[in-house]
N, C-alpha and C. Protein backbone atom coordinates (compact mmCIF):
# COMPACT_ATOMS: atom_id res chain seq x y z
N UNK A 1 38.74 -30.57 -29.47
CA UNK A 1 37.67 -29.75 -28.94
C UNK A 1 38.27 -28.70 -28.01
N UNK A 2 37.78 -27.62 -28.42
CA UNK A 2 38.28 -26.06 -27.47
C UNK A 2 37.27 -26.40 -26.23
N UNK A 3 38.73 -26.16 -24.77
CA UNK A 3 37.73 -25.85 -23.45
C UNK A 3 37.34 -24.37 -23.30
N UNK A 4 37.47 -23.22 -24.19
CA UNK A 4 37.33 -22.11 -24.12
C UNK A 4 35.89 -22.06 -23.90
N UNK A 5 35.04 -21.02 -23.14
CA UNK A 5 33.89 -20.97 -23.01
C UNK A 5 33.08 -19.91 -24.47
N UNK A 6 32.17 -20.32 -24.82
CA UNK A 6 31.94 -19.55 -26.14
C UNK A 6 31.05 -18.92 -25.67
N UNK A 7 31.05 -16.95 -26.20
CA UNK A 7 30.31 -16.12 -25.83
C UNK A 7 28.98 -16.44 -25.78
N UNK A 8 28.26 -15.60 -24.85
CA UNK A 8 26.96 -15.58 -25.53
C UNK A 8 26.44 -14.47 -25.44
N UNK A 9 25.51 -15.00 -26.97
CA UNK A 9 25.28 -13.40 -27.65
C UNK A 9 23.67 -13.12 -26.70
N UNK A 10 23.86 -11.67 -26.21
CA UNK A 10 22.87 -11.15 -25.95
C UNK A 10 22.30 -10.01 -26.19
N UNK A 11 21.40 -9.31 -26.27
CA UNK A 11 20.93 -8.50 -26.74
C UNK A 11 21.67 -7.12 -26.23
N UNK A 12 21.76 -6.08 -26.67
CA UNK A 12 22.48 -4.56 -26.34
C UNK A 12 21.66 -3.77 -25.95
N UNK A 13 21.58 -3.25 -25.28
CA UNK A 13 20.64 -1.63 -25.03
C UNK A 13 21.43 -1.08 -24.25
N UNK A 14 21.10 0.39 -24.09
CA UNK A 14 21.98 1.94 -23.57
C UNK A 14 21.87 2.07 -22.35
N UNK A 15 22.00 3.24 -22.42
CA UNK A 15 22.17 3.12 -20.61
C UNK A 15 20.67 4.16 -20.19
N UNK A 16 20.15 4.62 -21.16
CA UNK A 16 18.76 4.56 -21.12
C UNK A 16 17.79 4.25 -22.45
N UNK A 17 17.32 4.04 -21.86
CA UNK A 17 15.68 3.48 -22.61
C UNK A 17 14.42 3.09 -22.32
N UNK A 18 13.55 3.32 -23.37
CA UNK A 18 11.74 3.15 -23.36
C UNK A 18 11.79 2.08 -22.86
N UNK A 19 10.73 1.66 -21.85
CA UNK A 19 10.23 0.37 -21.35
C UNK A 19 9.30 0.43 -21.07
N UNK A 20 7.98 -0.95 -21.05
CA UNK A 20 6.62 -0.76 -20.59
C UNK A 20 6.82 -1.50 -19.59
N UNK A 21 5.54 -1.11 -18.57
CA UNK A 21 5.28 -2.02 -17.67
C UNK A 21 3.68 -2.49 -17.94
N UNK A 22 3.34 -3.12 -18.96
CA UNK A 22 2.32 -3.59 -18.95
C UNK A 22 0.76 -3.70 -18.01
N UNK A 23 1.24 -4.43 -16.78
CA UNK A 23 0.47 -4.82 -16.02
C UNK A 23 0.36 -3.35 -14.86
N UNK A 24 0.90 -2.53 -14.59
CA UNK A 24 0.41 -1.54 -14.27
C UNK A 24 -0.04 -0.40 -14.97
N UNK A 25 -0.16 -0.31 -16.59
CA UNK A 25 -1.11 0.07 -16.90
C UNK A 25 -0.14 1.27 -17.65
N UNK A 26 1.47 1.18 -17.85
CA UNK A 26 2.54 2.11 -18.47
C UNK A 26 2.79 1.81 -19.47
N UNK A 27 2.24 2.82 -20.76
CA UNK A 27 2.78 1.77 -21.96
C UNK A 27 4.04 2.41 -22.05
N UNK A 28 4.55 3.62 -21.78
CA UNK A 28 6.08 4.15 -22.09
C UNK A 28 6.65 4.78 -20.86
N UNK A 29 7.69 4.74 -20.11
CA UNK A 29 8.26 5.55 -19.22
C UNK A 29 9.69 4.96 -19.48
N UNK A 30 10.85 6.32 -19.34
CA UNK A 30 11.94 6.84 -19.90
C UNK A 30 12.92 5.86 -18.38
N UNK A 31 13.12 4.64 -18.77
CA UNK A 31 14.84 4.71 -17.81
C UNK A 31 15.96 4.38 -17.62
N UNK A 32 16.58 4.85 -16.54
CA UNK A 32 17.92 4.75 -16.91
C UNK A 32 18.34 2.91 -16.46
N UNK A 33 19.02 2.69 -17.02
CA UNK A 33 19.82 1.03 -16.70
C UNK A 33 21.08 1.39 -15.78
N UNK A 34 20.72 1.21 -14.81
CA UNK A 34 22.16 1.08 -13.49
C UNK A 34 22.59 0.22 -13.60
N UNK A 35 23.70 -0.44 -13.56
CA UNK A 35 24.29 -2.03 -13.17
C UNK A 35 25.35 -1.60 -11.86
N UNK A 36 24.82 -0.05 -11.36
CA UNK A 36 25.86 0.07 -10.08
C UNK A 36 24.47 -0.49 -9.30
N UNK A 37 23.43 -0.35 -9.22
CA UNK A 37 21.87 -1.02 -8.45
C UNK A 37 21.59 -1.85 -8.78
N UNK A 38 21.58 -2.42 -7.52
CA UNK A 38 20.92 -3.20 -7.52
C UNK A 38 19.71 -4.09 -8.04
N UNK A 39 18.73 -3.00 -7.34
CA UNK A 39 17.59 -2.90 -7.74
C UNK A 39 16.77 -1.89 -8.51
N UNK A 40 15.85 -2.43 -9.05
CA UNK A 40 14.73 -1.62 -10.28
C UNK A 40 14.21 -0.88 -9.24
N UNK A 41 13.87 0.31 -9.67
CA UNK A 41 12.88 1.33 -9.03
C UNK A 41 12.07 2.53 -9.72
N UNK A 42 11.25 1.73 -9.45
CA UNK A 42 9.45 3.15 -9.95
C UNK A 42 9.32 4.33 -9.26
N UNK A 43 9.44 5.44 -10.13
CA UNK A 43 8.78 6.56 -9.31
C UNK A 43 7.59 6.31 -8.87
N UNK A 44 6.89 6.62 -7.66
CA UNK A 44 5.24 6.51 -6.72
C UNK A 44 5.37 6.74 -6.09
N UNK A 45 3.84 7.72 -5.77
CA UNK A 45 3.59 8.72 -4.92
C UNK A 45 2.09 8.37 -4.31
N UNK A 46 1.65 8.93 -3.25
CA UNK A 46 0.64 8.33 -3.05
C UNK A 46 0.51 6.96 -2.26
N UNK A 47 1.36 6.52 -1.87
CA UNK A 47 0.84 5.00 -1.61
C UNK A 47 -0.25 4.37 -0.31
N UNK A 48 -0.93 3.39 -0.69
CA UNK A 48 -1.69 3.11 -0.46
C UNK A 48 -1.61 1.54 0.60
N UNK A 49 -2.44 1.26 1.13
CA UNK A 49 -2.22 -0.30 1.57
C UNK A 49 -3.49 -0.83 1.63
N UNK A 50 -3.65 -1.94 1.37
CA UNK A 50 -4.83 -2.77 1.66
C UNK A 50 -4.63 -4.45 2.14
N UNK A 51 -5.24 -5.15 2.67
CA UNK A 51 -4.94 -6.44 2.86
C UNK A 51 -5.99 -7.23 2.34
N UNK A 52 -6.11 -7.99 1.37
CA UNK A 52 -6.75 -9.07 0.47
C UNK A 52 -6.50 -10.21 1.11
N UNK A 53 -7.66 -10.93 1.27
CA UNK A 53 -7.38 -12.72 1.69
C UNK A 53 -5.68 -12.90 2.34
N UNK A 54 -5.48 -11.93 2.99
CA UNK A 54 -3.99 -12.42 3.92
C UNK A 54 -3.45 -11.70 3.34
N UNK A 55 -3.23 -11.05 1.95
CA UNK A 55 -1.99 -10.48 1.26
C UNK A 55 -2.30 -8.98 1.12
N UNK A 56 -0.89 -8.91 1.78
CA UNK A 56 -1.14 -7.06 1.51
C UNK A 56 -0.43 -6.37 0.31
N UNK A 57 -1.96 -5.17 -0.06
CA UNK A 57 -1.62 -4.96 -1.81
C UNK A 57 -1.27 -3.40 -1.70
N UNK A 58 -0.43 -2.87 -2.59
CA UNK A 58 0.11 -1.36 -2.32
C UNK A 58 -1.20 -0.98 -3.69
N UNK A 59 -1.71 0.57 -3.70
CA UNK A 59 -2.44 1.36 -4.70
C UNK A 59 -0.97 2.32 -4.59
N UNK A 60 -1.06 3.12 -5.80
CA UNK A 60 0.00 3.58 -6.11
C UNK A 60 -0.39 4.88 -7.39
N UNK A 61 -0.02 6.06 -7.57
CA UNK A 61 0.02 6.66 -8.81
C UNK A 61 1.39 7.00 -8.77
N UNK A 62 1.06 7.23 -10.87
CA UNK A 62 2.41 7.05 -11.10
C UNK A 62 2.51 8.45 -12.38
N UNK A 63 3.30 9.23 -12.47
CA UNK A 63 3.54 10.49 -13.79
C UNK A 63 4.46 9.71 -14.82
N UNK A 64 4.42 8.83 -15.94
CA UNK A 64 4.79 8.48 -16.32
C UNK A 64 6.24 9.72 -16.86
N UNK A 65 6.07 10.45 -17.50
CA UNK A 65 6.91 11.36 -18.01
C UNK A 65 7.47 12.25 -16.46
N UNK A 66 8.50 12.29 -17.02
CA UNK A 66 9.36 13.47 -16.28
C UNK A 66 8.84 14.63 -16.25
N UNK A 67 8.76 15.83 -15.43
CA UNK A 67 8.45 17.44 -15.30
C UNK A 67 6.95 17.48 -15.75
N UNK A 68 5.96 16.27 -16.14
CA UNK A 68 4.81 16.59 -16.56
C UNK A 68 3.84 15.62 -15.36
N UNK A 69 2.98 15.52 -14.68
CA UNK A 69 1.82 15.13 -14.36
C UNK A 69 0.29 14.87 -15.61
N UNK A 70 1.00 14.81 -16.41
CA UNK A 70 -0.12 14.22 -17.33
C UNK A 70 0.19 12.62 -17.56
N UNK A 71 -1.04 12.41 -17.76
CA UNK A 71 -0.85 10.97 -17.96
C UNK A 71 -1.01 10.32 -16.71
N UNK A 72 -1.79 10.93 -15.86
CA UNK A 72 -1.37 9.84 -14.57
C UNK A 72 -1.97 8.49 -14.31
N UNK A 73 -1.24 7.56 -14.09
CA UNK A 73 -1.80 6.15 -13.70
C UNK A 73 -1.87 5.62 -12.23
N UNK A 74 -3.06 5.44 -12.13
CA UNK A 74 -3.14 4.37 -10.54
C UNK A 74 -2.94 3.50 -11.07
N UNK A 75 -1.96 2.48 -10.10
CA UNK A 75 -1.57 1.42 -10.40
C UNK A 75 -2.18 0.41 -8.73
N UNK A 76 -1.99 -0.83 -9.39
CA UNK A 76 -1.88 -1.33 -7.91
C UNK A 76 -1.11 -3.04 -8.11
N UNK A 77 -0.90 -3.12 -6.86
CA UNK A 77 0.07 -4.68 -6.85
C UNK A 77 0.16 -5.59 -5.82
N UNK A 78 0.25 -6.50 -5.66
CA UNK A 78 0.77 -7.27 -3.70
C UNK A 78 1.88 -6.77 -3.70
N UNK A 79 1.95 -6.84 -2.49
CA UNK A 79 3.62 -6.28 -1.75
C UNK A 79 4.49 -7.63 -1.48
N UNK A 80 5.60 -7.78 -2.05
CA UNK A 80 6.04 -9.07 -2.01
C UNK A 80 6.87 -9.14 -0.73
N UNK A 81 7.49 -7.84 -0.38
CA UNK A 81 8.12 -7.35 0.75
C UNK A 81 8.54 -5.87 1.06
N UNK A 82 8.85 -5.85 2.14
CA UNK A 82 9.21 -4.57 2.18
C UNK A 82 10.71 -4.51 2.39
N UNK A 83 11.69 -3.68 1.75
CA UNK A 83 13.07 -4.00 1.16
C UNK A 83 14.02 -2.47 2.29
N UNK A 84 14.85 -2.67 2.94
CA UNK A 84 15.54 -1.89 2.99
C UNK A 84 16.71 -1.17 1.69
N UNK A 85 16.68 -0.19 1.08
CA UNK A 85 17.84 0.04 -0.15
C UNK A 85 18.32 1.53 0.47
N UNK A 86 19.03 1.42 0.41
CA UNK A 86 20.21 2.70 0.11
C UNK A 86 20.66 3.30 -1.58
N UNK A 87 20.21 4.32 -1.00
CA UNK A 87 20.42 5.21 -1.70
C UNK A 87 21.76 5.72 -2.47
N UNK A 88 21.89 6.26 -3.88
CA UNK A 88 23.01 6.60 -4.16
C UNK A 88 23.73 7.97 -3.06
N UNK A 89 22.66 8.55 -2.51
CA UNK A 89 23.43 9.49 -2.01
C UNK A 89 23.84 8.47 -0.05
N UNK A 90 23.53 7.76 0.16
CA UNK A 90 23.89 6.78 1.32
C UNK A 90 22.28 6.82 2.34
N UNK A 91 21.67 7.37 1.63
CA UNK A 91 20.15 7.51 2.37
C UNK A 91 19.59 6.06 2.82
N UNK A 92 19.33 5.13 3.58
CA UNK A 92 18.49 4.26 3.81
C UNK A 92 17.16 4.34 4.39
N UNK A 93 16.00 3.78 3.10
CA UNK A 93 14.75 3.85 2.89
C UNK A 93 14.38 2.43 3.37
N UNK A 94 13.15 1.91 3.73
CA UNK A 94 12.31 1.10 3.49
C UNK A 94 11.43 0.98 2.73
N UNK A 95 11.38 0.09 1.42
CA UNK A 95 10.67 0.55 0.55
C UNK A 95 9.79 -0.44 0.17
N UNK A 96 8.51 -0.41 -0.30
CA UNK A 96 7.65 -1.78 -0.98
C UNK A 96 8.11 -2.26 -1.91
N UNK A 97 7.83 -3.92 -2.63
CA UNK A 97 8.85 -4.51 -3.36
C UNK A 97 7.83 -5.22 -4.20
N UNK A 98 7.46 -5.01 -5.39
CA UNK A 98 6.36 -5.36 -6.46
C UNK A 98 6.86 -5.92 -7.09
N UNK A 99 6.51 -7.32 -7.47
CA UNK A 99 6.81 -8.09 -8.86
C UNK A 99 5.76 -7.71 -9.82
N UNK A 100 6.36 -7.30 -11.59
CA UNK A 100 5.67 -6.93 -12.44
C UNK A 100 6.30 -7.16 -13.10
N UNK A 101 5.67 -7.64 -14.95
CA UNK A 101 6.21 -7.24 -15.84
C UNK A 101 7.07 -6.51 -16.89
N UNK A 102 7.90 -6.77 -17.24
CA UNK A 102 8.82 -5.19 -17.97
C UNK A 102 8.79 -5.54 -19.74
N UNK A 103 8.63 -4.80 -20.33
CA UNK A 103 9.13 -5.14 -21.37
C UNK A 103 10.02 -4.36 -22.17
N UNK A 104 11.00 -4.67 -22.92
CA UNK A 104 12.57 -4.07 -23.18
C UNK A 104 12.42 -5.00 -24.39
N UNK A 105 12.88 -4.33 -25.86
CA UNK A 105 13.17 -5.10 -27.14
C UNK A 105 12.24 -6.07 -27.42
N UNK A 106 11.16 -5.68 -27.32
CA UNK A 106 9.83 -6.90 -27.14
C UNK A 106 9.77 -7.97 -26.56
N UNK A 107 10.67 -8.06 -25.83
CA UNK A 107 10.52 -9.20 -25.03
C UNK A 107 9.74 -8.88 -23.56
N UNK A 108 9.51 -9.72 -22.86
CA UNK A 108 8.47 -9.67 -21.49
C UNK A 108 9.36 -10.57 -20.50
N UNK A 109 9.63 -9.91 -18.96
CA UNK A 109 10.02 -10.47 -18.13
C UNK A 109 9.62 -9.98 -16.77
N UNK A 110 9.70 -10.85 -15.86
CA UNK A 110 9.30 -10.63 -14.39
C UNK A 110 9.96 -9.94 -13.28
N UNK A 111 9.79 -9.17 -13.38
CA UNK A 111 11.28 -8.21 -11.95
C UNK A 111 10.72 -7.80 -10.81
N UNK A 112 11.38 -7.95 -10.24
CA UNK A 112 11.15 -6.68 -8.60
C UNK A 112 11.53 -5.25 -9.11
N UNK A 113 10.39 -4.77 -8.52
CA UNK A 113 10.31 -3.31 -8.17
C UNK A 113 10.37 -2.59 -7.19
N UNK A 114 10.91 -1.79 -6.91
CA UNK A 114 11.16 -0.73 -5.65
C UNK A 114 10.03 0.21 -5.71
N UNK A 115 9.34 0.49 -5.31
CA UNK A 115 8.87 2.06 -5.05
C UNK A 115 9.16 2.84 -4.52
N UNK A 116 8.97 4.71 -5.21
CA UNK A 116 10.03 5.47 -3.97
C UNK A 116 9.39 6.90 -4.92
N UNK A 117 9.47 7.71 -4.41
CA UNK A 117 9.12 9.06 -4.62
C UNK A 117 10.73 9.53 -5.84
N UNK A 118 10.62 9.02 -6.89
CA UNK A 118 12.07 9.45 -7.38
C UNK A 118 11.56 10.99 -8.37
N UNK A 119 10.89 11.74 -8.06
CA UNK A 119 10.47 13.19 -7.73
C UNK A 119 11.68 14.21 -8.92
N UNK A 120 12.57 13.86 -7.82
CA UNK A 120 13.71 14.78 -8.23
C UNK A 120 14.70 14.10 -8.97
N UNK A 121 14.76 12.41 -9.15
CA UNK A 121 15.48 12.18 -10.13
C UNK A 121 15.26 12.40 -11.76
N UNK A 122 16.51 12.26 -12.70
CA UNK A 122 15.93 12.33 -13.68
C UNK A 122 15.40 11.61 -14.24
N UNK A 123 15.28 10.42 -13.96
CA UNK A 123 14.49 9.48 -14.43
C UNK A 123 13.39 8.96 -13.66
N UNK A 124 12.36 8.18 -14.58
CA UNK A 124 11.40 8.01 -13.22
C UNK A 124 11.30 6.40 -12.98
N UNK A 125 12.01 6.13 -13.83
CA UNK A 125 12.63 4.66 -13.23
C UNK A 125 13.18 4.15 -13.70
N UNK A 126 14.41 3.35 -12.59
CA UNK A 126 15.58 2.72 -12.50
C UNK A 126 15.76 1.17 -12.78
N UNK A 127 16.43 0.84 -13.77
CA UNK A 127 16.66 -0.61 -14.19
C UNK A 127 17.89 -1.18 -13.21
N UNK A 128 17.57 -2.10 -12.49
CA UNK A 128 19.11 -2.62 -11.73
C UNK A 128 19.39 -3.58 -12.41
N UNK A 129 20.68 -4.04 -12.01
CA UNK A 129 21.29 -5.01 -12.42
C UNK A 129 20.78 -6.39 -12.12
N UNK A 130 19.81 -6.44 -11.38
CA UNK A 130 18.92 -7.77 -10.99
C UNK A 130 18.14 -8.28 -12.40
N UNK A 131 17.48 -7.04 -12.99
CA UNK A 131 16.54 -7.21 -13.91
C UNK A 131 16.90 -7.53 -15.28
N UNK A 132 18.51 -7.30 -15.18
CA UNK A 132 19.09 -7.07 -16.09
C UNK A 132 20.27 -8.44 -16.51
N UNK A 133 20.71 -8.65 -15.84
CA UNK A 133 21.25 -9.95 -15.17
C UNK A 133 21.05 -11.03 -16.25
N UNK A 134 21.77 -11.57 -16.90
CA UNK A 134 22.18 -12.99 -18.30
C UNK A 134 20.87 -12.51 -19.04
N UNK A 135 20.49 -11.51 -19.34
CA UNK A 135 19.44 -11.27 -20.38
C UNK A 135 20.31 -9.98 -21.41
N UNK A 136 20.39 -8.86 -20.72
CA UNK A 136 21.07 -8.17 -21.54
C UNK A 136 22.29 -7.09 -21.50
N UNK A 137 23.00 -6.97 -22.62
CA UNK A 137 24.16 -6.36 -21.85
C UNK A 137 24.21 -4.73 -22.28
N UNK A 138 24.98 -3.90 -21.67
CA UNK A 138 24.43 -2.51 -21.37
C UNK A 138 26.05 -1.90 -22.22
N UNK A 139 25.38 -1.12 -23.68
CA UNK A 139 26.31 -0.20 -24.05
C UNK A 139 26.58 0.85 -23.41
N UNK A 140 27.54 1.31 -22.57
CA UNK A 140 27.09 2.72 -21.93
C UNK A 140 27.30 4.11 -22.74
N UNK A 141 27.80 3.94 -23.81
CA UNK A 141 27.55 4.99 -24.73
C UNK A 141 27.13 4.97 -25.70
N UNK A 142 25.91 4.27 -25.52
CA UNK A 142 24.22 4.17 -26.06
C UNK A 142 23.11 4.79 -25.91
N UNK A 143 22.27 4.79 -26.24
CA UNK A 143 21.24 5.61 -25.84
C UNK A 143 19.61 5.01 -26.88
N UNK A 144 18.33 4.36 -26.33
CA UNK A 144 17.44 4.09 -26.89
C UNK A 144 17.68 3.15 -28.19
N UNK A 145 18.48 2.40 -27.46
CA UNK A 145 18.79 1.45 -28.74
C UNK A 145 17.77 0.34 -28.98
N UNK A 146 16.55 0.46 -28.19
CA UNK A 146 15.33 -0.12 -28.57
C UNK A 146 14.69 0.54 -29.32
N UNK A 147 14.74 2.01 -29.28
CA UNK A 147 13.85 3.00 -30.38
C UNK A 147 13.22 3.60 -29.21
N UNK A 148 13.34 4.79 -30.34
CA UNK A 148 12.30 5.93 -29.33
C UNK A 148 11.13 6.09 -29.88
N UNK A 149 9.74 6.42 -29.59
CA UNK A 149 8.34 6.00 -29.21
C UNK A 149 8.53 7.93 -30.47
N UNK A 150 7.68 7.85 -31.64
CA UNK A 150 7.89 8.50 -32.49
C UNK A 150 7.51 9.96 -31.84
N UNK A 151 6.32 9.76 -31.06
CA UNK A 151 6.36 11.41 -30.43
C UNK A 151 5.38 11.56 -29.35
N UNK A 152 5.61 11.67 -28.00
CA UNK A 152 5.39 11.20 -27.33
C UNK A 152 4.88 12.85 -26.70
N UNK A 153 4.65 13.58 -27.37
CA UNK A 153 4.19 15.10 -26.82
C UNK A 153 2.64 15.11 -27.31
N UNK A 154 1.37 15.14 -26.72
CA UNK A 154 0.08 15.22 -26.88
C UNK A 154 -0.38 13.72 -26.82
N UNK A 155 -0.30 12.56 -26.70
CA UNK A 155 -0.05 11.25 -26.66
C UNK A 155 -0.19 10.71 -25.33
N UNK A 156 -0.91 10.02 -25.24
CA UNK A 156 -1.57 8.88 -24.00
C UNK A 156 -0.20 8.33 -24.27
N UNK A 157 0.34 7.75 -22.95
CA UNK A 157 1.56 7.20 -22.89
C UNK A 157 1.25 6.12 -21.52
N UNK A 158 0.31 6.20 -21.36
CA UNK A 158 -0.76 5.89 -19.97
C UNK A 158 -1.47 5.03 -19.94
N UNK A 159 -2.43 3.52 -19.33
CA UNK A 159 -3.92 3.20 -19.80
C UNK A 159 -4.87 3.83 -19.11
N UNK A 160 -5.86 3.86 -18.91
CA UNK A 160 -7.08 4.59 -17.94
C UNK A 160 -6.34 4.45 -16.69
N UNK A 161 -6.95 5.00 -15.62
CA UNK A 161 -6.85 4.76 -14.18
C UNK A 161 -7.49 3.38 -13.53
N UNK A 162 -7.31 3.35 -12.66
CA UNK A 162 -7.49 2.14 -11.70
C UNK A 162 -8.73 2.81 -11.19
N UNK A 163 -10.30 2.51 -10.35
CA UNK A 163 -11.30 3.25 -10.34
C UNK A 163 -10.85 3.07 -8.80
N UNK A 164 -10.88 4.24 -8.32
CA UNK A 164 -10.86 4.53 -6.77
C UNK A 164 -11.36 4.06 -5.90
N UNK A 165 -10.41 3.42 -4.65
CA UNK A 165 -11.09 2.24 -3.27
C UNK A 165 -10.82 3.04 -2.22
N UNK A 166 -11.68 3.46 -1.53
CA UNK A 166 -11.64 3.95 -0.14
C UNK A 166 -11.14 3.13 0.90
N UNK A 167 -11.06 1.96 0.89
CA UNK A 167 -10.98 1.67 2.26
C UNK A 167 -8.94 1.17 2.31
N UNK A 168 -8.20 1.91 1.65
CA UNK A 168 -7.50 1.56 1.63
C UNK A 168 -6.46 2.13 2.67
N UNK A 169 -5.37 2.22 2.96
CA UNK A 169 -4.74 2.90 4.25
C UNK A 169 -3.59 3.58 3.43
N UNK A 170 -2.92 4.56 4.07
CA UNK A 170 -1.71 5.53 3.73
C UNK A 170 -0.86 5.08 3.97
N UNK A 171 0.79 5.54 3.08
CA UNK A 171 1.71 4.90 3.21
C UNK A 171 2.46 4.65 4.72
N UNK A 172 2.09 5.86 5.65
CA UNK A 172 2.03 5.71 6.67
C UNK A 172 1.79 5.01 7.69
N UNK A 173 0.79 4.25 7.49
CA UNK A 173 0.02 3.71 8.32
C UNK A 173 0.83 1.99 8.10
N UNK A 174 1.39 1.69 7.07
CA UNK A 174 1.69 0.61 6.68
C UNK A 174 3.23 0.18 7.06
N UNK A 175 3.54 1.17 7.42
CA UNK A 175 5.18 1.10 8.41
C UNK A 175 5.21 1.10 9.76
């Protein structure tokens, strides 16, 4: 009997690709897979706070696509914490920290999320290496090796909105 450890096979994807987030209401947004990050991170703008039976919940919109504001989704979530991360450029943020659904190659899994105004990145959200971690391994000169979404120009890429709560507080107010 070999003590050699025998590979294991896991699934491949690029260093970007389509992913849903189901439960906030994204059926497609474009991103990139870091394994230099840590952590996953959603573009959101807007944020919101509220406190439910003890737990405090972030409201959130989100532009699924890059350079376009169509499609927009309110989302909302509990705040599991609030995360100090640094930035690729050495910036340190405090940021809200959402557990949600992802789905990648049809499969469904549970991750932390960052939120953050990623505005000016090119992507509008970041896969870390947390999420990524003994599930799958990253070709880096790949690209949508789950498939790309056949045409994604005139196309709901979005579900409805979340219906609007007033009594909720600004991101401001929650720091």
């Amino acid at each position: 009997m070999s003590s050699k450890a025998q590979p294991v096979k896991l699934p491949i994807i690029g260093w970007r690709e389509w992913v849903q987030l189901p439960q906030l209401g994204i059926a497609k947004v474009k991103a990139k897979i870091d394994t230099g990050a840590r952590s996953s991170s959603l573009h959101a703008y807007d944020l919101k706070y509220e406190e439910r039976d003890g737990i405090q919940w972030v409201r959130f919109k989100v532009h699924p696509r890059q350079r376009s504001s169509a499609d927009q989704v309110v989302a909302e979530s509990p705040v599991l914490e609030f995360r100090k991360v640094r930035s690729s450029n050495g910036h340190v943020t405090k940021r809200p920290v959402i557990l949600t659904m992802v789905e990648l190659l049809g499969e469904l899994c549970e991750i932390e999320i960052t939120l953050a105004n990623r505005d000016s990145m090119g992507f509008r959200m970041l896969l870390g290496r947390e999420a990524i971690r003994g599930r799958l391994l990253v070709d880096s000169g790949a690209s949508y090796l789950s498939g790309i979404p056949k045409r994604l120009k005139g196309k709901r890429i979005a579900s409805p909105t979340v219906a609007n709560r007033t009594s909720l507080k600004t991101e401001q107010d929650a720091t």
